[in-house]
N, C-alpha and C. Protein backbone atom coordinates (compact mmCIF):
# COMPACT_ATOMS: atom_id res chain seq x y z
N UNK A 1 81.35 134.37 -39.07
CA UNK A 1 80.19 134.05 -38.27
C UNK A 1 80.53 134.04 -36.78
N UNK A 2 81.66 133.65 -36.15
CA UNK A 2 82.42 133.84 -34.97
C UNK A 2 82.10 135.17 -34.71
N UNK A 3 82.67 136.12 -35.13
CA UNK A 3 82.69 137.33 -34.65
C UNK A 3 80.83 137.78 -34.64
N UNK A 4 80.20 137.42 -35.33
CA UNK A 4 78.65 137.74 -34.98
C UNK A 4 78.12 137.55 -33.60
N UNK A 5 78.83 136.35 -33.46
CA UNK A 5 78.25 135.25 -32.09
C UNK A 5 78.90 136.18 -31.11
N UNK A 6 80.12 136.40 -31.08
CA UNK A 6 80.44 137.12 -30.47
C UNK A 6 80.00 138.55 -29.56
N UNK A 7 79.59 139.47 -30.60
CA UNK A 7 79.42 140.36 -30.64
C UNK A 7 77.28 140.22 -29.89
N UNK A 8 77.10 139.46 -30.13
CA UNK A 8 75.35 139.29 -29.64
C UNK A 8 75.39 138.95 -28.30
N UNK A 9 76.76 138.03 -27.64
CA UNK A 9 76.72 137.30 -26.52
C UNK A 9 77.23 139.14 -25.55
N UNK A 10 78.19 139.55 -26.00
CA UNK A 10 78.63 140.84 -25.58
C UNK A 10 77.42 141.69 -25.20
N UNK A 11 76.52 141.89 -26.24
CA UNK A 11 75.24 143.10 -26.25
C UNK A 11 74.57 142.56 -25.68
N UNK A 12 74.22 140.94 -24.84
CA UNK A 12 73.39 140.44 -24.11
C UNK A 12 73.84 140.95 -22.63
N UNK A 13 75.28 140.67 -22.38
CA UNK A 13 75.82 140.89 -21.46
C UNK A 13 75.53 142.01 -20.87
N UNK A 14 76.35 143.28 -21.80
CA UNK A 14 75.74 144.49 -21.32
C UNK A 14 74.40 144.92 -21.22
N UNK A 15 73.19 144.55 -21.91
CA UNK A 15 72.37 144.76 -21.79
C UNK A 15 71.86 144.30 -20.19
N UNK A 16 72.20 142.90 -19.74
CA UNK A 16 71.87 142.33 -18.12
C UNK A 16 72.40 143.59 -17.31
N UNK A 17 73.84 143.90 -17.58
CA UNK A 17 74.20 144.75 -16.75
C UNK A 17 73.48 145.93 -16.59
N UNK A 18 73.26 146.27 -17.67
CA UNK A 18 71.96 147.83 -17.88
C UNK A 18 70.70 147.78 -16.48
N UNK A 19 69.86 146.24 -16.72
CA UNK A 19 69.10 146.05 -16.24
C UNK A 19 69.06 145.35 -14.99
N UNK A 20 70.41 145.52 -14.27
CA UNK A 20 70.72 145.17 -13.37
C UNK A 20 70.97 145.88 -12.27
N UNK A 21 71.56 147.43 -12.74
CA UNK A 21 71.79 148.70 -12.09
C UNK A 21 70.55 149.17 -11.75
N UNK A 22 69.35 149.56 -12.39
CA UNK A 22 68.23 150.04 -11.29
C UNK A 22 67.59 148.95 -9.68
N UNK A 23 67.92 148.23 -10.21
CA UNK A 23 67.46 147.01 -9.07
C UNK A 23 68.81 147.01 -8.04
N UNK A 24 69.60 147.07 -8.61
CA UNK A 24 70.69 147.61 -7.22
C UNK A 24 70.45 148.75 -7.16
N UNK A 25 70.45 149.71 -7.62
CA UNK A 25 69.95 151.28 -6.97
C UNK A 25 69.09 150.96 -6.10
N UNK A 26 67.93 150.91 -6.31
CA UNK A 26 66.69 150.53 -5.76
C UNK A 26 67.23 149.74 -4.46
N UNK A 27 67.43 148.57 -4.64
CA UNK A 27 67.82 147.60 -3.41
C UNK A 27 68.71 148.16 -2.47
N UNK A 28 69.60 148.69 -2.53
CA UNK A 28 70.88 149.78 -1.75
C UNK A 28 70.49 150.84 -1.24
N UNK A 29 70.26 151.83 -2.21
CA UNK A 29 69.95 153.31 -1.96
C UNK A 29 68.52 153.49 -1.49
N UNK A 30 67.54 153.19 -2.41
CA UNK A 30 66.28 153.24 -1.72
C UNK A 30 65.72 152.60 -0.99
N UNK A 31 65.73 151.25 -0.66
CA UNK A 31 65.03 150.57 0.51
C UNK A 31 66.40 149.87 1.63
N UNK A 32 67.03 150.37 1.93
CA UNK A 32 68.32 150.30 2.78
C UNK A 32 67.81 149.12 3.99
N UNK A 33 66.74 149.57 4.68
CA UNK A 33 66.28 149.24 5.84
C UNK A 33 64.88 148.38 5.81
N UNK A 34 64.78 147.56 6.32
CA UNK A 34 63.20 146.74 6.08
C UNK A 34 62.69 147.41 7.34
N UNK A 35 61.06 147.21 6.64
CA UNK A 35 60.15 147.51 7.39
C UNK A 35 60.14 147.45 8.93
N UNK A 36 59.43 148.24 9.60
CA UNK A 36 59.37 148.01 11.43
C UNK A 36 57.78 148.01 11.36
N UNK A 37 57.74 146.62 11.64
CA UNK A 37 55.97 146.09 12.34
C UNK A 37 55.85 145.93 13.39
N UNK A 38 54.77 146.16 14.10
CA UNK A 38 55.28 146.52 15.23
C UNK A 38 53.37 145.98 16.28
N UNK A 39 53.70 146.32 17.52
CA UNK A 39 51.94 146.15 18.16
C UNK A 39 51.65 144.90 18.14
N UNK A 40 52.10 143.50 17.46
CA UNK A 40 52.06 142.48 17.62
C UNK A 40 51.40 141.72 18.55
N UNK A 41 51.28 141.99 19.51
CA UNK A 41 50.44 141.20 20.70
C UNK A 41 48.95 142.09 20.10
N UNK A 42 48.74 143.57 20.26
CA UNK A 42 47.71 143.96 19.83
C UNK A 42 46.55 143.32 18.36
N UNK A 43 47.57 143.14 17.58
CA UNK A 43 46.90 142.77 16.07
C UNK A 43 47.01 141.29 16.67
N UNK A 44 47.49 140.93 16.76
CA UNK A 44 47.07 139.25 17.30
C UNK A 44 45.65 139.32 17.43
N UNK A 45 45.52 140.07 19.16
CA UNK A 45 44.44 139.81 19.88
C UNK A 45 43.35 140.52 18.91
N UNK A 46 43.40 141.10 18.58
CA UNK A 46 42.40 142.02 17.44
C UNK A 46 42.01 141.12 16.15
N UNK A 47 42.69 140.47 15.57
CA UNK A 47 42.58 140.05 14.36
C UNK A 47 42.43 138.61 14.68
N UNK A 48 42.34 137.76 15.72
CA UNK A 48 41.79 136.80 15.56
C UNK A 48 43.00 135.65 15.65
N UNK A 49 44.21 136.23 15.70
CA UNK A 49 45.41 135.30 16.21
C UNK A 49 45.56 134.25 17.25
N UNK A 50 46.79 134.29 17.15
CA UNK A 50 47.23 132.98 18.78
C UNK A 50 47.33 131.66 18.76
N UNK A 51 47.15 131.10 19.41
CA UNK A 51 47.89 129.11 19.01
C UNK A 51 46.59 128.71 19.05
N UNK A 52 47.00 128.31 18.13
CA UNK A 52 45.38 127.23 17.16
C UNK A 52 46.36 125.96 16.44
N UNK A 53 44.88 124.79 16.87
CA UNK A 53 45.63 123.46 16.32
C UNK A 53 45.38 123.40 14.89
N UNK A 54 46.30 122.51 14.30
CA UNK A 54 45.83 121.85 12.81
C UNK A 54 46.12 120.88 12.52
N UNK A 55 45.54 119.45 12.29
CA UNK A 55 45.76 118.73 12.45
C UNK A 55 46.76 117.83 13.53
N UNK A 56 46.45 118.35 14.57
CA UNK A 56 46.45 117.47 16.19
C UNK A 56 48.08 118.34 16.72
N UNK A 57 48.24 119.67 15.78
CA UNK A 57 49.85 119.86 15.89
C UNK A 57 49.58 121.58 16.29
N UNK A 58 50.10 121.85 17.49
CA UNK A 58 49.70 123.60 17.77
C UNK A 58 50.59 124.87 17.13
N UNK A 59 49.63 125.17 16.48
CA UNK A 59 50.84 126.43 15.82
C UNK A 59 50.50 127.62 16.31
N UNK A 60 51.32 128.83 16.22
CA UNK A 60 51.11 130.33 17.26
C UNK A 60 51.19 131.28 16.14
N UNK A 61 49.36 131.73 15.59
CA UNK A 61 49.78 132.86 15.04
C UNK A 61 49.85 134.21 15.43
N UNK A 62 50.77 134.90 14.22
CA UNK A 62 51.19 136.06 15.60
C UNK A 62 51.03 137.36 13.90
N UNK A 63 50.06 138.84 14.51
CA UNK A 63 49.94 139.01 13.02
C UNK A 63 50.68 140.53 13.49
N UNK A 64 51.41 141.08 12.97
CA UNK A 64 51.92 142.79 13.22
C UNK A 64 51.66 143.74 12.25
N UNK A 65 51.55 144.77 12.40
CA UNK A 65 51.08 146.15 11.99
C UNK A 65 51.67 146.86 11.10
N UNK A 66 52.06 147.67 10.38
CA UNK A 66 52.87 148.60 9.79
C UNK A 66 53.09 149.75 10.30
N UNK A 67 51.89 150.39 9.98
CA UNK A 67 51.40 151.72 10.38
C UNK A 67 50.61 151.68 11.31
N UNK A 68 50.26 150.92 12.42
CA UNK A 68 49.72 150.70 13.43
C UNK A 68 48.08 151.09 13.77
N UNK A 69 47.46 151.37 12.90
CA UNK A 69 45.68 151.39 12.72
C UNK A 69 45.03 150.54 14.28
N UNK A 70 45.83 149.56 14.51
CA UNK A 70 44.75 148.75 15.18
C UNK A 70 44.82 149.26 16.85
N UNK A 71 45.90 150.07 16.86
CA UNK A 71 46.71 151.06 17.97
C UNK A 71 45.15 152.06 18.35
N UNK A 72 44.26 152.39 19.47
CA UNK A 72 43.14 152.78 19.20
C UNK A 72 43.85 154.27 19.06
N UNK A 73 44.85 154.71 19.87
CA UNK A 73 45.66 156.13 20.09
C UNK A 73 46.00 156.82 18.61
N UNK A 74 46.20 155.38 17.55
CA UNK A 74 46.67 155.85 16.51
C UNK A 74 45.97 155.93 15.12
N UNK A 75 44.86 155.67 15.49
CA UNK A 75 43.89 155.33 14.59
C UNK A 75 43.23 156.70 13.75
N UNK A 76 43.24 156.38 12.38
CA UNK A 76 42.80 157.54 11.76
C UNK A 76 42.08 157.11 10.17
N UNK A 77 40.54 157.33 10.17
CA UNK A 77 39.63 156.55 8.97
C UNK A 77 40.49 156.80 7.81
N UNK A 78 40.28 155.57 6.34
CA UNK A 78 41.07 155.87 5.53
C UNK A 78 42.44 155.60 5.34
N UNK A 79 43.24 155.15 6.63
CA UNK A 79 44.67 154.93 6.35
C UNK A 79 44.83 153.56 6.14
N UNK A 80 45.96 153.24 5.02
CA UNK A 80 45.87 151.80 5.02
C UNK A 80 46.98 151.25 5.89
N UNK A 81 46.85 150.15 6.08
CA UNK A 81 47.95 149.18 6.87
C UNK A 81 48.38 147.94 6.27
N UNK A 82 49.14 147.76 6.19
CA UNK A 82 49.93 146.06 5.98
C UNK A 82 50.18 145.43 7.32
N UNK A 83 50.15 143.83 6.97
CA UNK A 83 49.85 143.42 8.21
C UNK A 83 50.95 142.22 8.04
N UNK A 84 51.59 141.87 8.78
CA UNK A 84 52.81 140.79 8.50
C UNK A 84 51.94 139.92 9.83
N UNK A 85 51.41 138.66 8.51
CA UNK A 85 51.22 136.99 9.32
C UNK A 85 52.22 135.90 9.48
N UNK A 86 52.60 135.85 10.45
CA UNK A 86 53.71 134.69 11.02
C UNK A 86 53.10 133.41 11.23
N UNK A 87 53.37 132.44 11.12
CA UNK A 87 52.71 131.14 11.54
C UNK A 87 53.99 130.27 11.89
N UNK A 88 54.13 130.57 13.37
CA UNK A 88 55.28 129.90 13.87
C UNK A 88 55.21 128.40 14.67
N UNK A 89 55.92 127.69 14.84
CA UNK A 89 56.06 126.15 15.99
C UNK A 89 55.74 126.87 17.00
N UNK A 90 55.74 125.97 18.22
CA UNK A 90 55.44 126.19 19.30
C UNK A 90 56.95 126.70 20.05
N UNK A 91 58.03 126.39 19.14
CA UNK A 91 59.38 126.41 19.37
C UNK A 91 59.60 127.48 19.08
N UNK A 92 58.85 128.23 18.52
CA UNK A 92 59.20 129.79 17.99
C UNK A 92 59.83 129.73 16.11
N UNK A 93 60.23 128.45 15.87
CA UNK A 93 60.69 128.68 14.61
C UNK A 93 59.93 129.33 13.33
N UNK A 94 59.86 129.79 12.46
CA UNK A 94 59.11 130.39 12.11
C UNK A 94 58.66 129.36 10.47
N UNK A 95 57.34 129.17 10.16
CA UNK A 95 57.65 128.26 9.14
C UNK A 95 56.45 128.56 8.10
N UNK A 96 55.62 129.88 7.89
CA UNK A 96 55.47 130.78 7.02
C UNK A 96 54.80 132.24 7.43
N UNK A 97 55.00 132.99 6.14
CA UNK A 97 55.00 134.36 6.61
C UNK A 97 54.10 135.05 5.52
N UNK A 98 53.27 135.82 5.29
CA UNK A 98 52.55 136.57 3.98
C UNK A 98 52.46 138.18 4.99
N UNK A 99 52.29 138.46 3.57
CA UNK A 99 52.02 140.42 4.10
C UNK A 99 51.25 140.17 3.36
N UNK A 100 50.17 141.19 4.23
CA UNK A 100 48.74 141.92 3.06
C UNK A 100 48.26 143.13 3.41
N UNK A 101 47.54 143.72 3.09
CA UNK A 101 46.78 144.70 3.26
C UNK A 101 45.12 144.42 3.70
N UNK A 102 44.81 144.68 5.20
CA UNK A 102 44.04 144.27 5.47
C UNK A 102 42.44 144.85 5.23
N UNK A 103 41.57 144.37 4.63
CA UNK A 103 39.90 145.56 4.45
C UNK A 103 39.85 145.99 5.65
N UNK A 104 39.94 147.37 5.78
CA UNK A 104 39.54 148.03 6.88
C UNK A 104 38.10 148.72 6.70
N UNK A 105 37.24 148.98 7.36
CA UNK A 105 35.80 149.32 7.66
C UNK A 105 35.08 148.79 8.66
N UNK A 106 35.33 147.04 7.86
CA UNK A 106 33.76 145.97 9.02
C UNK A 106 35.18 145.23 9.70
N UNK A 107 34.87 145.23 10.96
CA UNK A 107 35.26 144.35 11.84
C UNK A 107 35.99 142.86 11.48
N UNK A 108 34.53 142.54 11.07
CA UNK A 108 34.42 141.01 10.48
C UNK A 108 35.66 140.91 9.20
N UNK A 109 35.81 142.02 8.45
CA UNK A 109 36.79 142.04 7.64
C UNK A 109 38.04 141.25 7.86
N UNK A 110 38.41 142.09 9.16
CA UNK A 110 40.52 141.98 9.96
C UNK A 110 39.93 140.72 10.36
N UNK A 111 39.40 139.88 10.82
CA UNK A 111 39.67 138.39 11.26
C UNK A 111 39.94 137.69 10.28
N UNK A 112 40.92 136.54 11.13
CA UNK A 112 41.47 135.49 10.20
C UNK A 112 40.33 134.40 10.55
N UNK A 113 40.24 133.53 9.93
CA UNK A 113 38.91 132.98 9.81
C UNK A 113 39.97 131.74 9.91
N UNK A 114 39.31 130.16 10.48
CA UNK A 114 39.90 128.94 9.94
C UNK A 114 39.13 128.32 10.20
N UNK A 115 39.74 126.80 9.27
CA UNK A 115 39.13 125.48 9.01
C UNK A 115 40.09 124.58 9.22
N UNK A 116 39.47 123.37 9.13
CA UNK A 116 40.49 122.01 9.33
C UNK A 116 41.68 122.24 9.14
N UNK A 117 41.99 122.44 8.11
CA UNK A 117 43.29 122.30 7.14
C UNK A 117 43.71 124.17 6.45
N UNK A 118 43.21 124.99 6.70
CA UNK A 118 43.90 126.01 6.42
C UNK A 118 43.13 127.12 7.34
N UNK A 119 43.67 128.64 6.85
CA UNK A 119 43.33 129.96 7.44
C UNK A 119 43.15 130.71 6.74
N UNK A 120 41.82 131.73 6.52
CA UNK A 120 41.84 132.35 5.74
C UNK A 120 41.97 133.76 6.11
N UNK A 121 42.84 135.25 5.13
CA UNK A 121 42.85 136.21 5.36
C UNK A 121 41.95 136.36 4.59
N UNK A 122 41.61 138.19 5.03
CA UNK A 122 40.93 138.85 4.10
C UNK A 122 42.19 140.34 4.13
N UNK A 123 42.25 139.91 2.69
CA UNK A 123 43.22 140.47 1.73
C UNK A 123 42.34 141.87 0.92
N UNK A 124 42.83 142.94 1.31
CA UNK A 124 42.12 144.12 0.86
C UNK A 124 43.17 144.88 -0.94
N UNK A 125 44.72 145.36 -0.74
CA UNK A 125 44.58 145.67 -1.82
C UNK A 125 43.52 146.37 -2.90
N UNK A 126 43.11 146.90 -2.54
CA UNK A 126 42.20 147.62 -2.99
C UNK A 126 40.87 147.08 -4.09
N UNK A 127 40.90 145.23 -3.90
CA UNK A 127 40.14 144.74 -4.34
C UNK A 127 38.84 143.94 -3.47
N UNK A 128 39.71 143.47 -2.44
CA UNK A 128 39.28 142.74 -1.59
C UNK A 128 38.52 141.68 -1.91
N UNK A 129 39.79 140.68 -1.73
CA UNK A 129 39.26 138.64 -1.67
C UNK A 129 39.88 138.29 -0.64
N UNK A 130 39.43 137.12 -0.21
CA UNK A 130 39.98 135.89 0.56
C UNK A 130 41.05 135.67 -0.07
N UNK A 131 42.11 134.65 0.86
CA UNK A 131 43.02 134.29 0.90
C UNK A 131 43.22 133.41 1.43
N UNK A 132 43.40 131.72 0.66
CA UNK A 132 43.49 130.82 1.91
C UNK A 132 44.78 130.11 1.63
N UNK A 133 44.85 129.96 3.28
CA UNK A 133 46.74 129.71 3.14
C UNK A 133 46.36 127.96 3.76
N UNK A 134 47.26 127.27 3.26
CA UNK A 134 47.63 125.91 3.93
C UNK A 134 47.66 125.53 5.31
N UNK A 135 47.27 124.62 6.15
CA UNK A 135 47.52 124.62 7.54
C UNK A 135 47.62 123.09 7.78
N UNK A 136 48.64 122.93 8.30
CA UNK A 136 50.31 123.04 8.87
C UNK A 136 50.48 123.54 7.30
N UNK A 137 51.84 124.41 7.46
CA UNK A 137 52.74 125.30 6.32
C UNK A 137 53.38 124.01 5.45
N UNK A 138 53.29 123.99 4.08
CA UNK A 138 54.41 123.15 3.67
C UNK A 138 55.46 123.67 3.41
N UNK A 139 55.88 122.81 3.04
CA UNK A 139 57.91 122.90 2.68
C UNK A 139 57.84 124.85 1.70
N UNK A 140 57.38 124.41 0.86
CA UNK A 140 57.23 126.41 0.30
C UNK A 140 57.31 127.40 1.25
N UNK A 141 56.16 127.13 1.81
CA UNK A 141 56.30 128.13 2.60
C UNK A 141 56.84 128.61 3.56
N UNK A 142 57.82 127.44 4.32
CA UNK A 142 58.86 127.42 4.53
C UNK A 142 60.19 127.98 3.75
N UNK A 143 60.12 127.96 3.26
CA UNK A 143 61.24 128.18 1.94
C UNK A 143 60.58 129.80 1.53
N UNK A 144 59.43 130.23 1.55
CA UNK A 144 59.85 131.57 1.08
C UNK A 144 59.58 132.96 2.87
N UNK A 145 59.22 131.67 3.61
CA UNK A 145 59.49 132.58 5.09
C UNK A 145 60.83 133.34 4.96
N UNK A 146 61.77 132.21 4.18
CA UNK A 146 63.31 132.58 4.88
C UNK A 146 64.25 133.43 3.36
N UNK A 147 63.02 133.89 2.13
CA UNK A 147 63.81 134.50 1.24
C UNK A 147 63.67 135.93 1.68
N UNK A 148 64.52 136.95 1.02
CA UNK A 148 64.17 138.16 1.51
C UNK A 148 63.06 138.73 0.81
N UNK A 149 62.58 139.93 1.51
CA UNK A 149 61.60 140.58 0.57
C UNK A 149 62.04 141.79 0.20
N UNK A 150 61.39 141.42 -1.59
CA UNK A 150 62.28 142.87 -2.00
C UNK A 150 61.20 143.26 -2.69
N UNK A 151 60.11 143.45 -2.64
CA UNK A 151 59.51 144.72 -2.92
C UNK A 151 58.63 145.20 -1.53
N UNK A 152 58.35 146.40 -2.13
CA UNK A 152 57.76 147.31 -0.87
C UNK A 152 56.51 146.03 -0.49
């Protein structure tokens, strides 16, 4: 019966390793380099950014581009964009972060909208809902500002 146990803990093993090699391929070879967002002061001022209070405490949001749509030079109907939201201290520290894909068409869409206690995106993905994030960031979101991102 030893040698069974054995032999299952082995085929588990290798099996992790199996499924371990495309995700390092992937992570190494294909996405080497993270994203460049970029226009930042632009998508700010466009989308409804900048230091806004929440609860009596000022935070600076700051939102950047991918593919730069909001660029008027670069603008072309139909293309999509991802949009990286920062919600930093006044200190610059950074203490949460979301990517989305913003509804492009209505105006009213790209603004971030807020209330007392949170901010809402409008999250396109090719479904398009709201999105409402916490305001002030808690401890999470803190905590996944600073993990890496590994998918596209």
């Amino acid at each position: 019966m030893e040698a069974w146990e054995l032999n299952w803990k082995r085929i588990l093993r290798w099996l992790l390793v199996l499924l371990a090699i495309p995700y390092l391929f992937w992570l190494l070879l294909i996405r080497p380099s993270p994203d460049e967002y970029r226009l930042c002061e632009l998508y700010t001022d466009k989308m409804n950014g900048g230091i806004r209070t929440f609860k009596g405490k000022q935070y600076n949001i700051v939102l950047c581009g991918l593919n730069g749509i909001m660029d008027p030079s670069n603008f072309r109907r139909g293309r999509d964009d991802e949009v990286r939201l920062m919600v930093l201290s006044m200190d610059g520290e950074l203490l949460a972060e979301r990517y989305y894909e913003p509804i492009l068409g209505q105006r009213r869409n790209l603004l971030l909208e807020y209330g007392d206690s949170y901010l809402i995106y409008n999250d396109g993905e090719g479904r398009g809902f709201q999105t409402k994030m916490p305001m002030p960031p808690t401890r999470l979101d803190w905590l996944r500002a600073r993990m890496p991102r590994l998918w596209p």
